[in-house]
C-alpha atoms as a PDB file:
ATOM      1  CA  UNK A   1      46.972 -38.595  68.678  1.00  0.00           C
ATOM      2  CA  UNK A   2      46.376 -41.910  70.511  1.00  0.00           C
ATOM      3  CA  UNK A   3      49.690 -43.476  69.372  1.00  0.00           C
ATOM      4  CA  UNK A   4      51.702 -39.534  70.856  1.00  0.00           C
ATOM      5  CA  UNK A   5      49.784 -40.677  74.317  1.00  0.00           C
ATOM      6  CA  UNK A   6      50.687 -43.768  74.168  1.00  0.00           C
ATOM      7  CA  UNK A   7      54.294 -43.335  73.465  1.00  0.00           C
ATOM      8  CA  UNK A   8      54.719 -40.257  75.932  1.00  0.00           C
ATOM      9  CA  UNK A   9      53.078 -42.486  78.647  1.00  0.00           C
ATOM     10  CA  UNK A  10      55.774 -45.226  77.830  1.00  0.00           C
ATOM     11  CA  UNK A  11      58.718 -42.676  77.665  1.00  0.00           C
ATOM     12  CA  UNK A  12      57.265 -41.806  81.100  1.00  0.00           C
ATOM     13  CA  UNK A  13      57.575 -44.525  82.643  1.00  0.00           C
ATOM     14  CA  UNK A  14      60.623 -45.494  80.653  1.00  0.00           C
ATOM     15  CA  UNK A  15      62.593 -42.664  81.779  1.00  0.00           C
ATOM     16  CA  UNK A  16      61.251 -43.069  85.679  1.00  0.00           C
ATOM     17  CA  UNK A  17      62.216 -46.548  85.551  1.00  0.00           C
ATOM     18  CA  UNK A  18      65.793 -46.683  83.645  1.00  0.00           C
ATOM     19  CA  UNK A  19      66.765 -43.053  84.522  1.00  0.00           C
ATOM     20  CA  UNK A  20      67.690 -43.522  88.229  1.00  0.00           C
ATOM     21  CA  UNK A  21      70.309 -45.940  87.211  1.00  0.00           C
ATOM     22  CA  UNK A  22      72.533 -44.651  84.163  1.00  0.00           C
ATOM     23  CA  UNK A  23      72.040 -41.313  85.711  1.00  0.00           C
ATOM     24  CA  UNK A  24      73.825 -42.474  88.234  1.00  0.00           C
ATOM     25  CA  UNK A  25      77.011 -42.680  85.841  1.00  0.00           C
ATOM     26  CA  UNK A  26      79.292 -39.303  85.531  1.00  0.00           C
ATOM     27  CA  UNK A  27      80.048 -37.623  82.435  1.00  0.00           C
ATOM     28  CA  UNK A  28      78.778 -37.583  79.114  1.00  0.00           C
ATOM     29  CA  UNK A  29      78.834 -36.367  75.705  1.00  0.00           C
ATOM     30  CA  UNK A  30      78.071 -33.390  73.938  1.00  0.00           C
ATOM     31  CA  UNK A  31      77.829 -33.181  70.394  1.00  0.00           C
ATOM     32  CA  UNK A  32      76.957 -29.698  68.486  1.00  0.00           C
ATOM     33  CA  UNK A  33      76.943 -29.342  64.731  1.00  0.00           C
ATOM     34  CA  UNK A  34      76.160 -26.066  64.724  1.00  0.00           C
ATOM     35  CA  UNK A  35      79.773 -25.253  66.065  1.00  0.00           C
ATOM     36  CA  UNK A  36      81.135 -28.819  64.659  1.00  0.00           C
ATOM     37  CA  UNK A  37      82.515 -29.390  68.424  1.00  0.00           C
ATOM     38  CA  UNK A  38      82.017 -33.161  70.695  1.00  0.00           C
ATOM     39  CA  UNK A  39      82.369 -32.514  74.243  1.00  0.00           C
ATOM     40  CA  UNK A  40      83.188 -34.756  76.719  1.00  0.00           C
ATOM     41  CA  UNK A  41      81.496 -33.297  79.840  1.00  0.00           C
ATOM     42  CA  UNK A  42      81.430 -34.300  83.617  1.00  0.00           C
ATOM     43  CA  UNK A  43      78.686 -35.162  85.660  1.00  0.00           C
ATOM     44  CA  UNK A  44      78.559 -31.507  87.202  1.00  0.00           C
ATOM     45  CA  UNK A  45      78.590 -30.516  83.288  1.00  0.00           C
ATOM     46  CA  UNK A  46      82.428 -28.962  83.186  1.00  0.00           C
ATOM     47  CA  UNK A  47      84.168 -29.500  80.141  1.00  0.00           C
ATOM     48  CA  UNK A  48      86.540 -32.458  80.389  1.00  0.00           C
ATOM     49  CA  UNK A  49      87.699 -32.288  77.202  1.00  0.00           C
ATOM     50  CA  UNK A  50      86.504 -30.729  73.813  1.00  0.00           C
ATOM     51  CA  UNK A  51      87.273 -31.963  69.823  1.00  0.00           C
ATOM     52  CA  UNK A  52      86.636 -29.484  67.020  1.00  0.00           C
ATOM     53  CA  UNK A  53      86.196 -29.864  63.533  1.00  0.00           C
ATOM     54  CA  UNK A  54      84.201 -33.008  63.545  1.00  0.00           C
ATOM     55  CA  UNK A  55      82.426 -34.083  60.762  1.00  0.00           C
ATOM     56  CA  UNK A  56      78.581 -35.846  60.447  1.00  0.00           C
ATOM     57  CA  UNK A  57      76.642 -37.475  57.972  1.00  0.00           C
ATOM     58  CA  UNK A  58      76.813 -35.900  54.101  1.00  0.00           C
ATOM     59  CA  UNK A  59      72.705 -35.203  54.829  1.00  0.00           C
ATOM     60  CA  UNK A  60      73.282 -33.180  57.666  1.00  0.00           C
ATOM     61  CA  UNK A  61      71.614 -33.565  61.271  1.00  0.00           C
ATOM     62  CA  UNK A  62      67.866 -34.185  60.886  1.00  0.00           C
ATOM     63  CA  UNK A  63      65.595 -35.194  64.176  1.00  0.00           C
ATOM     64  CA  UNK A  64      65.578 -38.629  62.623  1.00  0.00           C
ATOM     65  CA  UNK A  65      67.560 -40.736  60.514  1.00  0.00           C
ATOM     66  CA  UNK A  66      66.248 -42.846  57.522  1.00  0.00           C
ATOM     67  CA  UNK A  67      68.315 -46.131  55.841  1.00  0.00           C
ATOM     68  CA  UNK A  68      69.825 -44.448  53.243  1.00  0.00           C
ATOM     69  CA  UNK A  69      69.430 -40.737  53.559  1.00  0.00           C
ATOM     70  CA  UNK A  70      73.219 -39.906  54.888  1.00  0.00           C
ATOM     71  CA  UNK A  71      71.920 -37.711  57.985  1.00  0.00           C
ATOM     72  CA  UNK A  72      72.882 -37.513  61.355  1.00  0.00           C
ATOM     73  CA  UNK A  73      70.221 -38.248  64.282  1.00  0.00           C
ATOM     74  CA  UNK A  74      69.684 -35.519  66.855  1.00  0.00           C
ATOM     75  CA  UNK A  75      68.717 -36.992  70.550  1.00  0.00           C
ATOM     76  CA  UNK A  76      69.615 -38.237  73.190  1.00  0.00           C
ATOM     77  CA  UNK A  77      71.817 -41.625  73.696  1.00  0.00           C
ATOM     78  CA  UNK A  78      73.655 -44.009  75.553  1.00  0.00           C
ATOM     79  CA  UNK A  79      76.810 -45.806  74.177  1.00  0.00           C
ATOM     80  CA  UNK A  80      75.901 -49.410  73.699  1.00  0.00           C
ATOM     81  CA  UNK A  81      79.976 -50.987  72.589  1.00  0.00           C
ATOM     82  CA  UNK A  82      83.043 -49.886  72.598  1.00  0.00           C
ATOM     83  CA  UNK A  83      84.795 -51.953  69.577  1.00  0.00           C
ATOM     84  CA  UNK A  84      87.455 -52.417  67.151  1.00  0.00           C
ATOM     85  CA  UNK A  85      86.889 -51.401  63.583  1.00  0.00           C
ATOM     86  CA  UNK A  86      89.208 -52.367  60.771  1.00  0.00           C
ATOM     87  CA  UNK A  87      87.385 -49.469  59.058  1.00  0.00           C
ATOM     88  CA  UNK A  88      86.956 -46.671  61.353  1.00  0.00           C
ATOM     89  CA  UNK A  89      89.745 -47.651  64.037  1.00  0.00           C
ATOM     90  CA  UNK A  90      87.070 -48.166  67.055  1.00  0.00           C
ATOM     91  CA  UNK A  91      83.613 -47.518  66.489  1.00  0.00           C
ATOM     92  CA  UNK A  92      81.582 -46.503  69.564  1.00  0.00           C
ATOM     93  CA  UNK A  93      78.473 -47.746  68.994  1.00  0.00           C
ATOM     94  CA  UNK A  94      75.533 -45.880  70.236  1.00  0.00           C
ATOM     95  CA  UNK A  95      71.424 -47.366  71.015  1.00  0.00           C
ATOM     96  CA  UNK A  96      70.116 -45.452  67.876  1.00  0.00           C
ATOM     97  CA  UNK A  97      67.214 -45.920  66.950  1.00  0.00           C
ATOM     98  CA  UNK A  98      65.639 -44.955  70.469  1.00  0.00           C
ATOM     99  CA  UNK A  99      61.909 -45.485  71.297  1.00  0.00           C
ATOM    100  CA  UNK A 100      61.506 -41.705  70.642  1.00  0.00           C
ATOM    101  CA  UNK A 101      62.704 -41.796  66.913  1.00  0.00           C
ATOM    102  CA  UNK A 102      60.532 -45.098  66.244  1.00  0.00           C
ATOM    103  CA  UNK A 103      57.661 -43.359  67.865  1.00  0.00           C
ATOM    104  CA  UNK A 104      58.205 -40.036  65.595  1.00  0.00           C
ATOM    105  CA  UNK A 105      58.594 -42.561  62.498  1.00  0.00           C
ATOM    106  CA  UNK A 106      55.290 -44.448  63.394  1.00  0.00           C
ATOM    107  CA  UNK A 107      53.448 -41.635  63.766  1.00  0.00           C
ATOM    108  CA  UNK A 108      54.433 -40.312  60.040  1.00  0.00           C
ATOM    109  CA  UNK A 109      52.963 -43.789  58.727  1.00  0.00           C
ATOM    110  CA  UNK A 110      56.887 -44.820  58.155  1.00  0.00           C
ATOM    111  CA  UNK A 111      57.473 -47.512  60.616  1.00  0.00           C
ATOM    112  CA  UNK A 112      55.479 -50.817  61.480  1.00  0.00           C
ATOM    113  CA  UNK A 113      53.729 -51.962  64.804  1.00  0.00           C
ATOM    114  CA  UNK A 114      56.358 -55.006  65.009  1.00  0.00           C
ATOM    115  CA  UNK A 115      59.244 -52.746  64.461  1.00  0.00           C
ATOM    116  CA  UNK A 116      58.351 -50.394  66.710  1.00  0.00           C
ATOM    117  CA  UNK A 117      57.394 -53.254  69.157  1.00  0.00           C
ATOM    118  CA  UNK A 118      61.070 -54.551  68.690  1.00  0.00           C
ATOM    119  CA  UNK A 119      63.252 -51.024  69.057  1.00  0.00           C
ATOM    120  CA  UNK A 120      61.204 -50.723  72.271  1.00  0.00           C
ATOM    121  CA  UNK A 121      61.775 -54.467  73.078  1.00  0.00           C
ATOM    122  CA  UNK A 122      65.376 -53.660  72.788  1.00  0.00           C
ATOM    123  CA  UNK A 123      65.518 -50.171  74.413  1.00  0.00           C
ATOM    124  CA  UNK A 124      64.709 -51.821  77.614  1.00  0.00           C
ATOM    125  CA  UNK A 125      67.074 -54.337  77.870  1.00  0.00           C
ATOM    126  CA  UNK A 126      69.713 -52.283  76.807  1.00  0.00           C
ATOM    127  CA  UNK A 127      70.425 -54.465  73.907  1.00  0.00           C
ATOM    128  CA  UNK A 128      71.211 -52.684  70.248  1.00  0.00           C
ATOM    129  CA  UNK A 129      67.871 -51.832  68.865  1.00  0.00           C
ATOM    130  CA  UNK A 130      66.987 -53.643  65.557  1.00  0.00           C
ATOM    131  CA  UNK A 131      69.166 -52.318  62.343  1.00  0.00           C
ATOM    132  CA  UNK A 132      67.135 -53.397  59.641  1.00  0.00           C
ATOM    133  CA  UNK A 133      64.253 -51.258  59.931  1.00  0.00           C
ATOM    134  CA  UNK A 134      63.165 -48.154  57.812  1.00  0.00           C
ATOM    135  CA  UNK A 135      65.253 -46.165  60.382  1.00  0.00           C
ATOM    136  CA  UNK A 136      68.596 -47.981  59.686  1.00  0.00           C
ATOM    137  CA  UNK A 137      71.009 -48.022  62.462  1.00  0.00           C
ATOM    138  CA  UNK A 138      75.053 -48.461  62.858  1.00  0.00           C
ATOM    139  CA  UNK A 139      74.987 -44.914  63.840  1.00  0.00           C
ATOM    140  CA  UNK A 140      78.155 -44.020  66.248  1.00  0.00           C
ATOM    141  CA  UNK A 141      80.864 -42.239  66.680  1.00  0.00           C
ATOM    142  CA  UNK A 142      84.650 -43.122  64.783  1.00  0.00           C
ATOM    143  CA  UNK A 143      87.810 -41.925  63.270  1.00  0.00           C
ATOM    144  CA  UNK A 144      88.786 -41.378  59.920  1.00  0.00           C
ATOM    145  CA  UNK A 145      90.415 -44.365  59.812  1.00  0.00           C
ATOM    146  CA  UNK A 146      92.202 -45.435  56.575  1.00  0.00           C
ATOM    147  CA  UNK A 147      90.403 -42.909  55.272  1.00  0.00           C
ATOM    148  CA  UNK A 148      91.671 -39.275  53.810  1.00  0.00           C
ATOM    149  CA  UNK A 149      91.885 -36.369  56.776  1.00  0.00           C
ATOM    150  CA  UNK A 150      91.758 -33.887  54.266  1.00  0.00           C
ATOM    151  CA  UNK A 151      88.314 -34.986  53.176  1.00  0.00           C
ATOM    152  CA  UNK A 152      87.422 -34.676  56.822  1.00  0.00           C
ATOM    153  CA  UNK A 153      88.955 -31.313  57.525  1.00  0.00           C
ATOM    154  CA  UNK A 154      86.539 -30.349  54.514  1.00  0.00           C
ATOM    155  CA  UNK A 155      83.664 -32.131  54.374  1.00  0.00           C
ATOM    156  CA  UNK A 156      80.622 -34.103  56.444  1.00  0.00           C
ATOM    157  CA  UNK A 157      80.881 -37.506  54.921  1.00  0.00           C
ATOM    158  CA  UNK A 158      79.456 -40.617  57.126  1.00  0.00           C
ATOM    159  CA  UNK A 159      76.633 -42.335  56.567  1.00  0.00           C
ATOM    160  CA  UNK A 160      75.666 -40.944  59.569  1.00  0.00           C
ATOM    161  CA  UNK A 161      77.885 -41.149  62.169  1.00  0.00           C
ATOM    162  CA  UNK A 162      79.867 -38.675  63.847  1.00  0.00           C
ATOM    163  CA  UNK A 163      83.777 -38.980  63.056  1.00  0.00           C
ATOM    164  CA  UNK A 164      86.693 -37.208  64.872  1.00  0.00           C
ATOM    165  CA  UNK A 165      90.017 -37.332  63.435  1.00  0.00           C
ATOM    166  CA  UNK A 166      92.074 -40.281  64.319  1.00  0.00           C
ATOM    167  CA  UNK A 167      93.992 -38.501  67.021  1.00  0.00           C
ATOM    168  CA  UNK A 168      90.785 -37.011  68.343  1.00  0.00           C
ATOM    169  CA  UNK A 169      89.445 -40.777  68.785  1.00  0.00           C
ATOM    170  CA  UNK A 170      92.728 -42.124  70.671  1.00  0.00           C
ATOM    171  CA  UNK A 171      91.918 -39.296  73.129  1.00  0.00           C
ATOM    172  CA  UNK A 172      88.310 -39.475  73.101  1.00  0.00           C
ATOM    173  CA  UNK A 173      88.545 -42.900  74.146  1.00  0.00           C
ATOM    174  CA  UNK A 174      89.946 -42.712  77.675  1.00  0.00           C
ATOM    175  CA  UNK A 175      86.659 -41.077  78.549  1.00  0.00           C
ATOM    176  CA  UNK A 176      84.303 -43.038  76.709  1.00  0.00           C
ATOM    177  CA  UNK A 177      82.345 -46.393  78.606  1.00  0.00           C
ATOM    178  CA  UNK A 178      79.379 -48.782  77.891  1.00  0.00           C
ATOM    179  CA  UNK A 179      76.345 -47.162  79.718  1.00  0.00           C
ATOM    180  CA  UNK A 180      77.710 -43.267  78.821  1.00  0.00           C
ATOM    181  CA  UNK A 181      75.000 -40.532  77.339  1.00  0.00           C
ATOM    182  CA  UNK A 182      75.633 -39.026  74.109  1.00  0.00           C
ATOM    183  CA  UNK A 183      73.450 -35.731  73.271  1.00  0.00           C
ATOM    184  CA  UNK A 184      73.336 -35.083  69.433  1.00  0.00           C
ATOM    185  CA  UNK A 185      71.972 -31.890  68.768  1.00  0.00           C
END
């Protein structure tokens, strides 16, 4: 119970401190696996653009993500890099895990005080969190890449991720920019 106080007092003051300033930025990004559907929306929430038939990780979404376990983080996110990928195409790189996830992971007895120390660390100077934890990271959003569209039509198959086709991603990324909020849900 102390560590929930704790970490709700930090969020707190987290999201009075840092929230002024990338709420500042318009637009952002909804993604819904219920209906399969990213959204890119605009700062007075109209739909700038929509992509359906995205795929997540083979696990599913779960509220957090373990190294390994093929699932798809829900929360809330900001994009981190915008980069190449010889894989993927570009890989949009988003600031997962969050101090929210490591705080739900400590409390289950899964993640340790330094590690949670460091994702917070990291969180607050906007820097990619640690990936090497019990929480894994490289979560984002890609194409197919080299990959087959067919199994993407079909299937959720990242590690993770969320993927759009490969025409979905050329458009996405006009919209996309460092400092953007991604909603997984």
């Amino acid at each position: 119970m102390h560590k929930r106080l704790r970490l709700a007092s930090l969020l707190l003051w987290l999201s009075l401190y840092y929230g002024p300033a990338w709420a500042d930025q318009a637009g952002w990004v909804l993604v819904e696996s219920g209906t399969r559907t990213l959204t890119v929306l605009s700062g007075e929430n109209k739909t700038l653009d929509r992509f359906d038939n995205i795929s997540v990780g083979r696990g599913g979404i779960a509220p957090l993500h373990y190294r390994g376990d093929d699932t798809t983080p829900r929360g809330d996110y900001r994009i981190l890099a915008i980069r190449p990928s010889r894989r993927f195409g570009t890989f949009v790189a988003l600031d997962y895990p969050t101090p929210d996830h490591a705080g739900q992971a400590a409390d289950a007895g899964r993640l340790d005080p330094d590690s949670f120390d460091a994702i917070v660390e990291a969180w607050l100077a906007r820097r990619l969190p640690p990936q090497d934890t019990v929480l894994g990271g490289a979560i984002g959003i890609h194409g197919v890449g080299r990959g087959d569209p067919a199994i993407h039509r079909a299937f959720d198959w990242t590690d993770g991720c969320v993927a759009l086709s490969n025409a979905q991603l050329h458009r996405f990324a006009r919209w996309v920019r460092v400092g953007m909020r991604v909603v997984i849900r």
